[in-house]
N, C-alpha and C. Protein backbone atom coordinates (compact mmCIF):
# COMPACT_ATOMS: atom_id res chain seq x y z
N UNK A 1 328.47 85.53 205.33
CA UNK A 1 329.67 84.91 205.86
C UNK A 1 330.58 84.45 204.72
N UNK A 2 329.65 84.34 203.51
CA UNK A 2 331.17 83.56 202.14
C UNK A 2 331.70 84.37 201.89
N UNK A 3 330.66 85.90 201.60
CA UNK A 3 331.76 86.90 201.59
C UNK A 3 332.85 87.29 202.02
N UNK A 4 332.64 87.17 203.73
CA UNK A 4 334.14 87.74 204.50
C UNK A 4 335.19 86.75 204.28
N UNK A 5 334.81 85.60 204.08
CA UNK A 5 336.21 84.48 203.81
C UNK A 5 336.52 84.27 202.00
N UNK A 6 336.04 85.52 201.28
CA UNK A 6 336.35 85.06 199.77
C UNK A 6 337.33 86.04 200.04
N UNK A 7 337.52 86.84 200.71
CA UNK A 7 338.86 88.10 200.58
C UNK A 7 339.69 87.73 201.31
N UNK A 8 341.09 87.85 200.65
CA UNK A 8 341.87 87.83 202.60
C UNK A 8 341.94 88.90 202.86
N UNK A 9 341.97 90.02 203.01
CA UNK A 9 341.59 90.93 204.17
C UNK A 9 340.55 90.93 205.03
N UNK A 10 339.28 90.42 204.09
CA UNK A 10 337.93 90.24 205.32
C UNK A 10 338.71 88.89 206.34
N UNK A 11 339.34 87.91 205.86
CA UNK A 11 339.50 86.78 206.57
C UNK A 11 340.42 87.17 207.56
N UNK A 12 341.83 87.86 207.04
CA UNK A 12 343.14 88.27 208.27
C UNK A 12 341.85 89.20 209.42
N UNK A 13 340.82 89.95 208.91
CA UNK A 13 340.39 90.50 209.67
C UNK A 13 339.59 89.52 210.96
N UNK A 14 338.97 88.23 210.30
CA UNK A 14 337.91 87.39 210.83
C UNK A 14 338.65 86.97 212.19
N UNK A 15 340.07 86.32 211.30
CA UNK A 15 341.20 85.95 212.55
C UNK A 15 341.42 86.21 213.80
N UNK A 16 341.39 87.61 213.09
CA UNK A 16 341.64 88.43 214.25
C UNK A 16 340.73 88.53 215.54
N UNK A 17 339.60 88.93 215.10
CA UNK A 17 338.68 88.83 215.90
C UNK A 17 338.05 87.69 216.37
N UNK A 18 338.17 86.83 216.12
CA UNK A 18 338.72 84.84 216.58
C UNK A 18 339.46 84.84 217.87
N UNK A 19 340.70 85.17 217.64
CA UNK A 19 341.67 85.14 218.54
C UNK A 19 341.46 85.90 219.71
N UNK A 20 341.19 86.95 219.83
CA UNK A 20 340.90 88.40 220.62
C UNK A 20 339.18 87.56 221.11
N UNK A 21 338.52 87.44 220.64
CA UNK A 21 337.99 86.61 221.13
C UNK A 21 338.11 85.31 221.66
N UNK A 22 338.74 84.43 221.57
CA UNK A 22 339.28 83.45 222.39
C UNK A 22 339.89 83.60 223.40
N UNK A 23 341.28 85.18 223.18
CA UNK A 23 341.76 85.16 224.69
C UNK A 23 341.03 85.87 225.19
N UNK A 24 340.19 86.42 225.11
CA UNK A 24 339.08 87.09 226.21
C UNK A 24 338.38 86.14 227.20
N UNK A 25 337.63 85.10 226.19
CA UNK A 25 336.88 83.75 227.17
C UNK A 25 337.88 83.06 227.63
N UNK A 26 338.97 82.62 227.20
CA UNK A 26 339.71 82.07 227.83
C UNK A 26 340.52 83.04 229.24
N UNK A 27 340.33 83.59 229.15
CA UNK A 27 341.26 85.02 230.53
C UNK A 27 340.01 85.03 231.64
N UNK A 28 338.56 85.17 231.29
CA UNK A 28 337.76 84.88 232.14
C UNK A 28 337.36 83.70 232.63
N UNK A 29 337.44 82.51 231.88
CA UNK A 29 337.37 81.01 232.23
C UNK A 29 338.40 80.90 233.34
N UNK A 30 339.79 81.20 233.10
CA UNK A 30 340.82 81.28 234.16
C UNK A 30 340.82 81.86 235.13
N UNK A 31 340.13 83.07 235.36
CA UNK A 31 339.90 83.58 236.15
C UNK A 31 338.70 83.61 237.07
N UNK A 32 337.89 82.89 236.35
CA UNK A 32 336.57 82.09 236.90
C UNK A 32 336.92 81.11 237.56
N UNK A 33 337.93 80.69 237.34
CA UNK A 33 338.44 79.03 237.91
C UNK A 33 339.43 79.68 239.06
N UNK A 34 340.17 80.80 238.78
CA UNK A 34 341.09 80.87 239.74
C UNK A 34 340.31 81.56 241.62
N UNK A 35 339.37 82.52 240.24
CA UNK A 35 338.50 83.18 242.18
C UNK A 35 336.90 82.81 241.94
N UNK A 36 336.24 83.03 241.65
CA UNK A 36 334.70 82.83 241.19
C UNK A 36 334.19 83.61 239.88
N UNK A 37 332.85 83.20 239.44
CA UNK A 37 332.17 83.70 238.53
C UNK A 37 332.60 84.96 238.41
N UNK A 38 331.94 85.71 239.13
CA UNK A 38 331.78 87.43 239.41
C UNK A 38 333.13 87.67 239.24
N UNK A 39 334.52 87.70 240.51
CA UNK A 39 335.45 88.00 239.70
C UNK A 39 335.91 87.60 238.86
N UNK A 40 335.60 86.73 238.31
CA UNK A 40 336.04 86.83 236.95
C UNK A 40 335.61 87.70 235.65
N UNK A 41 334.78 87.87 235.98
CA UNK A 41 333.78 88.42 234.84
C UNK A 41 334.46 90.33 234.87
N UNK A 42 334.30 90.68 236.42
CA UNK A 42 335.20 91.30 236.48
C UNK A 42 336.32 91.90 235.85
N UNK A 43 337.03 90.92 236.25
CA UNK A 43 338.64 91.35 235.85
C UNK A 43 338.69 90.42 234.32
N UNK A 44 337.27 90.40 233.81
CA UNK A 44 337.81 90.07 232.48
C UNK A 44 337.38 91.61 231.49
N UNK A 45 336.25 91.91 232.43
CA UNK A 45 335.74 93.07 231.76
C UNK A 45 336.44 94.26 232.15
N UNK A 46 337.38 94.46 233.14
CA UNK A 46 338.11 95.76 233.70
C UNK A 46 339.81 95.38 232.33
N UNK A 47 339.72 94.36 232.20
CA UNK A 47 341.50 93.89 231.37
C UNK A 47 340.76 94.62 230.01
N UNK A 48 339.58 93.95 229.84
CA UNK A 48 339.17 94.30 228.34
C UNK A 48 339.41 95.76 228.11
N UNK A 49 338.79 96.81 229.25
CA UNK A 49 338.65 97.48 229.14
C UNK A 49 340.52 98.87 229.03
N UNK A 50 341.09 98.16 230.01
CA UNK A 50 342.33 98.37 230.14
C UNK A 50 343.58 98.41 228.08
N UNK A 51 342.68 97.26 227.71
CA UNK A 51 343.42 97.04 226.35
C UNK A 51 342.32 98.22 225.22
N UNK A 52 341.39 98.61 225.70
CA UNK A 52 340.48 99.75 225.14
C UNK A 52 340.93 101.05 225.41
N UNK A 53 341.23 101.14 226.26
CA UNK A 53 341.53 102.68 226.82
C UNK A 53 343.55 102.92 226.84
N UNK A 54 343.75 101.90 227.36
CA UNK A 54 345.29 101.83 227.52
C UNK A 54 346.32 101.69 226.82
N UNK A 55 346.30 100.54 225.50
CA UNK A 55 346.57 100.57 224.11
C UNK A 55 346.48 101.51 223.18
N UNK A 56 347.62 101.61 222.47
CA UNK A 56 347.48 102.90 221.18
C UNK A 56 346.75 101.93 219.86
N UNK A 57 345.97 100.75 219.94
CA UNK A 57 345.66 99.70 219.04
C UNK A 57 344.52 99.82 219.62
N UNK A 58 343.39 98.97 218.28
CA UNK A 58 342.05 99.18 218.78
C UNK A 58 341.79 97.81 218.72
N UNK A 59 343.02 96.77 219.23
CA UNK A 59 342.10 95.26 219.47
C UNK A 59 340.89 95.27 220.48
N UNK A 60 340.91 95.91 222.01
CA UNK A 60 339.87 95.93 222.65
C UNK A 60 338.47 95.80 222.18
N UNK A 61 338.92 97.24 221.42
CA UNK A 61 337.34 97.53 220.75
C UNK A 61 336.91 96.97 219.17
N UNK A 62 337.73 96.09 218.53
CA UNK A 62 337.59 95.49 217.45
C UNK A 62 336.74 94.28 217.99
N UNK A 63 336.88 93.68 219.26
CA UNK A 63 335.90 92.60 219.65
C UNK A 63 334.33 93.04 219.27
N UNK A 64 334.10 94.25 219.55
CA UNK A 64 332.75 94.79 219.36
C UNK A 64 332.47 95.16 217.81
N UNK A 65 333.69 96.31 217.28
CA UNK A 65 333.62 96.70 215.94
C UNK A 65 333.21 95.60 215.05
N UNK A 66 333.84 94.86 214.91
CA UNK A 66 334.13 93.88 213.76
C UNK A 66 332.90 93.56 214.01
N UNK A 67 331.75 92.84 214.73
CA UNK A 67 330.45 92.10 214.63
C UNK A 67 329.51 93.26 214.12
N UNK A 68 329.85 94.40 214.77
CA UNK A 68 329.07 95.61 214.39
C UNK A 68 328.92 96.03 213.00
N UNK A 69 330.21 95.85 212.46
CA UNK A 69 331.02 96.31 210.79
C UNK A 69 329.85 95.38 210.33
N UNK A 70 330.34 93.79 210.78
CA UNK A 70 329.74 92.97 209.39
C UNK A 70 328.25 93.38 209.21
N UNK A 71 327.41 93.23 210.69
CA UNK A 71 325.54 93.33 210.94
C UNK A 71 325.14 94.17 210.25
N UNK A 72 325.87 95.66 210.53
CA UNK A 72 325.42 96.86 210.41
C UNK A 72 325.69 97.72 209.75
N UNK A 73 327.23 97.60 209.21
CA UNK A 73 327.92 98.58 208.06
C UNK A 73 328.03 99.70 208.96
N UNK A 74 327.97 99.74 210.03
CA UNK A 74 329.01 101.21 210.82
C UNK A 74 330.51 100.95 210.48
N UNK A 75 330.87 102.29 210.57
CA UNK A 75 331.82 102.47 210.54
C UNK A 75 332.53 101.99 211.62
N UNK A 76 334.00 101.63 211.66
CA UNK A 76 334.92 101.59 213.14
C UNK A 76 334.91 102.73 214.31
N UNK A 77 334.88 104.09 213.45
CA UNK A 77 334.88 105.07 214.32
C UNK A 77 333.85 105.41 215.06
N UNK A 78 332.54 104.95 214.64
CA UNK A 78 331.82 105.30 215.45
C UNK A 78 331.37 103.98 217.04
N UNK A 79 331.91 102.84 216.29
CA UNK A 79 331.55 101.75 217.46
C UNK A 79 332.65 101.69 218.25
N UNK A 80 334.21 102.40 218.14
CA UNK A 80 335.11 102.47 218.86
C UNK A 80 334.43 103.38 219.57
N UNK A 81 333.99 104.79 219.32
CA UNK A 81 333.43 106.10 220.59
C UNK A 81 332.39 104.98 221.40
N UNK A 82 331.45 104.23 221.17
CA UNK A 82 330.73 103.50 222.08
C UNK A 82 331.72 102.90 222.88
N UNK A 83 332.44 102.08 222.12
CA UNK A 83 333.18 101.52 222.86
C UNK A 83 334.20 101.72 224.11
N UNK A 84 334.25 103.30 223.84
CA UNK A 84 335.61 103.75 224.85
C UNK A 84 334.67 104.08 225.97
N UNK A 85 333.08 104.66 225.36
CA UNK A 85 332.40 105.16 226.32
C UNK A 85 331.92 104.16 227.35
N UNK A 86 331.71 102.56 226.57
CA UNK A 86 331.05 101.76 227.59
C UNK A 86 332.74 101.38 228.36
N UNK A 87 333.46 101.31 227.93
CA UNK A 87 334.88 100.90 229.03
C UNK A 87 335.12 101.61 229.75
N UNK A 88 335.12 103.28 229.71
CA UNK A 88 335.04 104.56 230.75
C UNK A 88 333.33 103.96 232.07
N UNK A 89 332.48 103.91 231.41
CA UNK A 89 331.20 103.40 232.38
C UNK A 89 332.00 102.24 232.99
N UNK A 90 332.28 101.50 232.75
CA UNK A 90 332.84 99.96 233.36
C UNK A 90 333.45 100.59 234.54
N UNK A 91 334.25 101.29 234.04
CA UNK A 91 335.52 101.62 234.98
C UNK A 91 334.99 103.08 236.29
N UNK A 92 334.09 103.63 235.74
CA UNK A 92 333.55 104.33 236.66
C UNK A 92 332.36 103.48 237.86
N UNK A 93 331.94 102.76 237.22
CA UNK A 93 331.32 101.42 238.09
C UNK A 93 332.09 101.24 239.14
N UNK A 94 332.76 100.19 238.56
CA UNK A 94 333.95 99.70 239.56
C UNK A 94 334.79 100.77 240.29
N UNK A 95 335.23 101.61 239.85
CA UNK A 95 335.93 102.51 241.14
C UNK A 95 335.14 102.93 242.08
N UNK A 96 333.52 103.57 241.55
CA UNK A 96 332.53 103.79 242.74
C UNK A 96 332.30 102.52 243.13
N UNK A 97 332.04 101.41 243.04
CA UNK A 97 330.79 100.49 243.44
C UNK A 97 331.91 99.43 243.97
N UNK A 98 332.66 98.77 243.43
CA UNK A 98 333.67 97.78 243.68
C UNK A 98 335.40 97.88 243.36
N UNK A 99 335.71 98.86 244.77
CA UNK A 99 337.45 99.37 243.82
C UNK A 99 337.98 97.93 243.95
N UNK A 100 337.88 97.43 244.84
CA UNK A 100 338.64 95.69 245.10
C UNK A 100 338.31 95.08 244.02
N UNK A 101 337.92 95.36 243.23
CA UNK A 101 337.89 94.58 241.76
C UNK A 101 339.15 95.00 240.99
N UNK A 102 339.66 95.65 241.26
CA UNK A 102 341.19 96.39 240.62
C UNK A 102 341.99 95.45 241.51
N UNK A 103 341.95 94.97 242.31
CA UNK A 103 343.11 94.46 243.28
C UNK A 103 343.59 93.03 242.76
N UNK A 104 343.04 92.36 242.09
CA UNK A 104 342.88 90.54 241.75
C UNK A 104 343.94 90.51 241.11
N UNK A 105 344.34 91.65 240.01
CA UNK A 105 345.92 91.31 238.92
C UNK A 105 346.25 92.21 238.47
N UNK A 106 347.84 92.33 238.36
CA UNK A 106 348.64 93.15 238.17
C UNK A 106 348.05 94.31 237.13
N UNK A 107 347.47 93.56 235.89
CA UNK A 107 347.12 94.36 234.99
C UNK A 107 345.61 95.30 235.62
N UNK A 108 345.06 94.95 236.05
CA UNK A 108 343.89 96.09 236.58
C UNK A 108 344.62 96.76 237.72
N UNK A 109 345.68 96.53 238.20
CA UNK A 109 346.32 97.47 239.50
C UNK A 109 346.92 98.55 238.35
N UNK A 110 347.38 97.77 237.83
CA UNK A 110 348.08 99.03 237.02
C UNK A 110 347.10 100.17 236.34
N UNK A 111 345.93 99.03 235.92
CA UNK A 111 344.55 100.84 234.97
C UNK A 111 344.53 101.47 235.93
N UNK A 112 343.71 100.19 237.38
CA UNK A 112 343.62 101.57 238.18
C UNK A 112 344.56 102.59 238.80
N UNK A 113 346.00 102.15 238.95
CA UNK A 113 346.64 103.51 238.83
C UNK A 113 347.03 104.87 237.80
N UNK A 114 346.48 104.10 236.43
CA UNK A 114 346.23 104.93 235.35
C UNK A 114 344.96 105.63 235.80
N UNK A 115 344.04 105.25 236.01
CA UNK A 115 342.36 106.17 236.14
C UNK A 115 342.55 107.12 237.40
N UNK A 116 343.22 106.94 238.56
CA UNK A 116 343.26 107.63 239.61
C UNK A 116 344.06 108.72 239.75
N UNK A 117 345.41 108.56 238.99
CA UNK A 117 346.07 109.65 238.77
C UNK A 117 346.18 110.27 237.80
N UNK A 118 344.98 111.26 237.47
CA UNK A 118 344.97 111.92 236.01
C UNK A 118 346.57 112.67 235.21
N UNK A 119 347.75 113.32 236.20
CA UNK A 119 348.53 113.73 235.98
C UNK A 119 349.81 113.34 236.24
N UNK A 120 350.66 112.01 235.59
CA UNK A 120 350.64 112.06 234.06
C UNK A 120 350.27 110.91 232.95
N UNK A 121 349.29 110.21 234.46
CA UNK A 121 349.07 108.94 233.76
C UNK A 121 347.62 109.18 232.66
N UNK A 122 347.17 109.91 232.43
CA UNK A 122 346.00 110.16 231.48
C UNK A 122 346.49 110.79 229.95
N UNK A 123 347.66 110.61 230.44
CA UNK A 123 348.77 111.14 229.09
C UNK A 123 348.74 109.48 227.95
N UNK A 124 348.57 108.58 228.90
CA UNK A 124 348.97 107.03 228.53
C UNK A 124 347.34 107.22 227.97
N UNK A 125 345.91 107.42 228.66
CA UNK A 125 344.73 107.45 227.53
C UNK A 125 344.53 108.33 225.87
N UNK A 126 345.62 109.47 226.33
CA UNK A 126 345.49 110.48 225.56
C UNK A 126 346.05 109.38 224.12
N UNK A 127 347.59 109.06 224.35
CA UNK A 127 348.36 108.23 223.35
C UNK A 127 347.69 107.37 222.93
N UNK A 128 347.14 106.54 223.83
CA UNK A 128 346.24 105.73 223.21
C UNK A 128 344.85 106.18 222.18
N UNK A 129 344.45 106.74 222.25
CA UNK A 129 343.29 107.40 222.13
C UNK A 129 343.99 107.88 220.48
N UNK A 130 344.89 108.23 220.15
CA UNK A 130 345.62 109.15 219.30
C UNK A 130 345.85 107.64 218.11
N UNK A 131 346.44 106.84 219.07
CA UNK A 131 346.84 104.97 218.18
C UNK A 131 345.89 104.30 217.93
N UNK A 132 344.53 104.77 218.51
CA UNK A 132 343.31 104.04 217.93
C UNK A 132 342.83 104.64 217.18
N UNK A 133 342.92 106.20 217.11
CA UNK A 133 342.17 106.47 215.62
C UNK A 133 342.85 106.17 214.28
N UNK A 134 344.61 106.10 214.84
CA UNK A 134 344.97 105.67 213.65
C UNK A 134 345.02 104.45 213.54
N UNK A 135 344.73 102.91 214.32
CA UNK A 135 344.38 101.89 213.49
C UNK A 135 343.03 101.97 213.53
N UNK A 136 341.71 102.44 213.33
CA UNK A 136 340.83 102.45 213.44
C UNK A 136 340.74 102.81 211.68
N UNK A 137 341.37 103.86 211.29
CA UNK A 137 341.42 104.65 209.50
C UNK A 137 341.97 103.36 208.83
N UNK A 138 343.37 102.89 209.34
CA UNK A 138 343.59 101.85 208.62
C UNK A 138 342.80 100.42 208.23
N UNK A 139 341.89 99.71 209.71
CA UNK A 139 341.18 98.67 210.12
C UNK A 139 340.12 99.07 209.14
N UNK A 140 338.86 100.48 209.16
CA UNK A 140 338.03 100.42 208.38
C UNK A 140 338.53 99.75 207.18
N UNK A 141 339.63 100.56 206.67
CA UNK A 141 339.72 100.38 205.34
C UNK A 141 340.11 98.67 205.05
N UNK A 142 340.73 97.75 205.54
CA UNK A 142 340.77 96.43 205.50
C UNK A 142 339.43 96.08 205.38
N UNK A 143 338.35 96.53 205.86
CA UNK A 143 337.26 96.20 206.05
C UNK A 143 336.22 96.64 203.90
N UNK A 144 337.00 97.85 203.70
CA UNK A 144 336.36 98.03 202.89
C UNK A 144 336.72 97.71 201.43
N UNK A 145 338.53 96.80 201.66
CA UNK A 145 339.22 96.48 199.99
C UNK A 145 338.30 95.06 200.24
N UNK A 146 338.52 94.67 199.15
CA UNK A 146 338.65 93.36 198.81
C UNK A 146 340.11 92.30 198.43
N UNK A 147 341.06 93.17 198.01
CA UNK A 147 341.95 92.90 197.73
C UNK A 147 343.62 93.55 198.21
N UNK A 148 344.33 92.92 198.84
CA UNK A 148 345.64 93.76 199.40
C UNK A 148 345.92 94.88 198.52
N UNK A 149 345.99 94.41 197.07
CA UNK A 149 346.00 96.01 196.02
C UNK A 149 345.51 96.99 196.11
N UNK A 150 344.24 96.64 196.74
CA UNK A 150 343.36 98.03 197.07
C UNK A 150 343.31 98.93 198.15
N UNK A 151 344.57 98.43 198.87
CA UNK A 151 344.48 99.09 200.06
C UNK A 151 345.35 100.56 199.97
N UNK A 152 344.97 101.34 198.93
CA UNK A 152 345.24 103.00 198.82
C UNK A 152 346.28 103.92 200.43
N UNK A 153 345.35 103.69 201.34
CA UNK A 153 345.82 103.70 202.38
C UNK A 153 346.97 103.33 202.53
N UNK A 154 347.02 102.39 203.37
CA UNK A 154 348.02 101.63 203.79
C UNK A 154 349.56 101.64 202.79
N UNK A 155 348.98 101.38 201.27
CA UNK A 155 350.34 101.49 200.37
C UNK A 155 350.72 103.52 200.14
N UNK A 156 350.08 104.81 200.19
CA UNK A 156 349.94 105.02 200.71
C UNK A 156 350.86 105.93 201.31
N UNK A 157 350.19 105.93 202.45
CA UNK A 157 351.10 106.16 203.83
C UNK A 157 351.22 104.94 204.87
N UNK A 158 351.65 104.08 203.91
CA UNK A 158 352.27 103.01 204.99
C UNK A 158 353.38 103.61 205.67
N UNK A 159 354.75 103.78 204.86
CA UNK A 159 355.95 104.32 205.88
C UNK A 159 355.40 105.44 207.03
N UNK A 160 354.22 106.31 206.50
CA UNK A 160 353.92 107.56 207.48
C UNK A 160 353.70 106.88 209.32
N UNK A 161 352.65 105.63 208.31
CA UNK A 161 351.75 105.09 209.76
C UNK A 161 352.63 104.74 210.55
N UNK A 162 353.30 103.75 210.20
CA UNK A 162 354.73 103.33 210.47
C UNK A 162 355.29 103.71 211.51
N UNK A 163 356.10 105.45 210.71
CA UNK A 163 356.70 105.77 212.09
C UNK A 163 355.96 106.58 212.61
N UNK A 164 354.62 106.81 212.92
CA UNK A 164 353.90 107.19 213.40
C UNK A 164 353.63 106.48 214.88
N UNK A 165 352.60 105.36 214.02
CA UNK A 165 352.26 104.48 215.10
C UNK A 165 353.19 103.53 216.15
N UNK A 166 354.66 103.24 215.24
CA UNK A 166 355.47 102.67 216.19
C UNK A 166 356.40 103.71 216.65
N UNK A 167 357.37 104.26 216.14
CA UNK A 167 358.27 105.19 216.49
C UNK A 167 357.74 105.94 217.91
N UNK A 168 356.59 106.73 217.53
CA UNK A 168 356.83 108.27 218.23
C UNK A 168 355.30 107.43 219.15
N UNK A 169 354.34 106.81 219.18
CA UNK A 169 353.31 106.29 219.82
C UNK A 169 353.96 105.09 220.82
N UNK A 170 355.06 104.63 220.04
CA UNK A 170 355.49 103.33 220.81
C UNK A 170 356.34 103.80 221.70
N UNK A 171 357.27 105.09 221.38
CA UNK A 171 358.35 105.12 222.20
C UNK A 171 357.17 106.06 223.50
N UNK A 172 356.52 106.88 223.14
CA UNK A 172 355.69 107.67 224.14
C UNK A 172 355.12 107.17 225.24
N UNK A 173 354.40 105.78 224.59
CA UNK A 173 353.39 104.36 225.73
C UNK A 173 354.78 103.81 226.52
N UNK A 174 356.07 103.32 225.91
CA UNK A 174 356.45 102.96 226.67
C UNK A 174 357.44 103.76 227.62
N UNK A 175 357.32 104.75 227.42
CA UNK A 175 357.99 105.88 228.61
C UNK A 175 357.31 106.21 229.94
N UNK A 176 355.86 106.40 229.03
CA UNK A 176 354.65 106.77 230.24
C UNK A 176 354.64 105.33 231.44
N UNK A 177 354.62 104.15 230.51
CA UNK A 177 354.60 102.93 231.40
C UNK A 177 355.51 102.64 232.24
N UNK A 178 356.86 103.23 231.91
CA UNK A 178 358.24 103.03 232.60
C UNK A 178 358.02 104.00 233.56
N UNK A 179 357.25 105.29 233.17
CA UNK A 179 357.40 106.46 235.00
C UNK A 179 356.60 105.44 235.57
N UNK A 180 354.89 105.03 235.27
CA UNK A 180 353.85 104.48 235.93
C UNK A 180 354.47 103.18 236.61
N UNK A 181 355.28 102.62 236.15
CA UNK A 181 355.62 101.42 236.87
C UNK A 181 356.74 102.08 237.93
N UNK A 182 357.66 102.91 238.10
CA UNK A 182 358.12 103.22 238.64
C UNK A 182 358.18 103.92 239.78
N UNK A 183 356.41 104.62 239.70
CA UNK A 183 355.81 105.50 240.69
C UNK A 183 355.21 104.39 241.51
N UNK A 184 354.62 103.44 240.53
CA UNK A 184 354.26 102.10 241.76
C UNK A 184 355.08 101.10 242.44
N UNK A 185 355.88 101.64 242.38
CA UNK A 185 357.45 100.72 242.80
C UNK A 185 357.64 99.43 242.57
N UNK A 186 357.04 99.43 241.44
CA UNK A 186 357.19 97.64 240.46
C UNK A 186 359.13 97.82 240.04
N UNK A 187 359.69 97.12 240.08
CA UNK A 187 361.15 96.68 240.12
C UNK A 187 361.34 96.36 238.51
N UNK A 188 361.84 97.67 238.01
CA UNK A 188 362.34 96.97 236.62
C UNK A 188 363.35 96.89 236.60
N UNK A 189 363.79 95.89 235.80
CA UNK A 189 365.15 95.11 235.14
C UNK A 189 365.55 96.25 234.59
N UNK A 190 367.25 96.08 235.10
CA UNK A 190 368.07 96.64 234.35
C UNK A 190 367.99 98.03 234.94
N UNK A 191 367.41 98.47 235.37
CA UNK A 191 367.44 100.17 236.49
C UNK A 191 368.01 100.30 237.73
């Protein structure tokens, strides 16, 4: 543990996974309080899973990575593939076993209209899927400087990631989200 807090990159990383962990227990505490245990646990584990699969970012699965990184020295890439695989199981659960678990909040109405309609909402996993391997290359490597200088990467092809990950990933997620909200007849501003 002195190790990860003698670097700041191990530490911006620690943060991170602090926070992302906090709003996780805190989103199920609320939601434990708002309907019961079970749904909560639920719709804390269908959101988690939603920011795993649905996001072009791998905060979802950094809740898992990062404890994995420090224990075990895996790599990101390989505890993100667990990871997408146990959020795909979650979500195949719940659509067979409990679809009314999608119904409690906006944000699981919305996966599950991502999971049900493969064409063109599986375009939004694909993007994602594409934005997690690329913060996943970058994240290892935070994991493996010690020092911001050393981050080869990032200095790099920083401008690449850049307009990579925001430009052409950001403008793509939020197009797909603008048909998907629109096919569900959610009312956006300004249309």
């Amino acid at each position: 543990m002195a190790v990860l807090l003698k670097h700041r990159t191990h530490r911006e990383s620690l943060w991170r996974f602090l926070i992302l962990v906090a709003l996780l227990v805190a989103y199920f505490a609320y939601m434990s309080w708002k309907f019961d245990a079970a749904t909560g646990a639920w719709l804390a584990l269908l959101s988690w899973s939603f920011f795993v699969l649905c996001t072009p970012v791998a905060d979802g699965g950094f809740i898992v990575a990062f404890p994995v990184r420090l224990l075990f020295g895996a790599r990101m890439i390989w505890t993100q593939a667990v990871v997408w695989v146990v959020a795909i199981v979650i979500n195949i659960a719940a659509l067979s076993f409990a679809p009314s678990a999608y119904d409690d909040s906006a944000l699981t109405r919305l996966l599950q209209a991502i999971l049900i309609q493969p064409w063109p909402f599986w375009l939004i996993l694909a993007l994602s899927a594409i934005g997690t391997g690329l913060s996943i290359w970058f994240g290892d490597e935070m994991m493996d400087v010690t020092a911001h200088h050393e981050r080869a990467k990032r200095h790099k092809h920083g401008f690449l990631y850049e307009v990579i990950a925001v430009a052409t990933l950001g403008t793509l997620t939020i197009l797909a989200y603008y048909h998907l909200l629109r096919e569900m007849g959610v009312e956006i501003p300004g249309d």
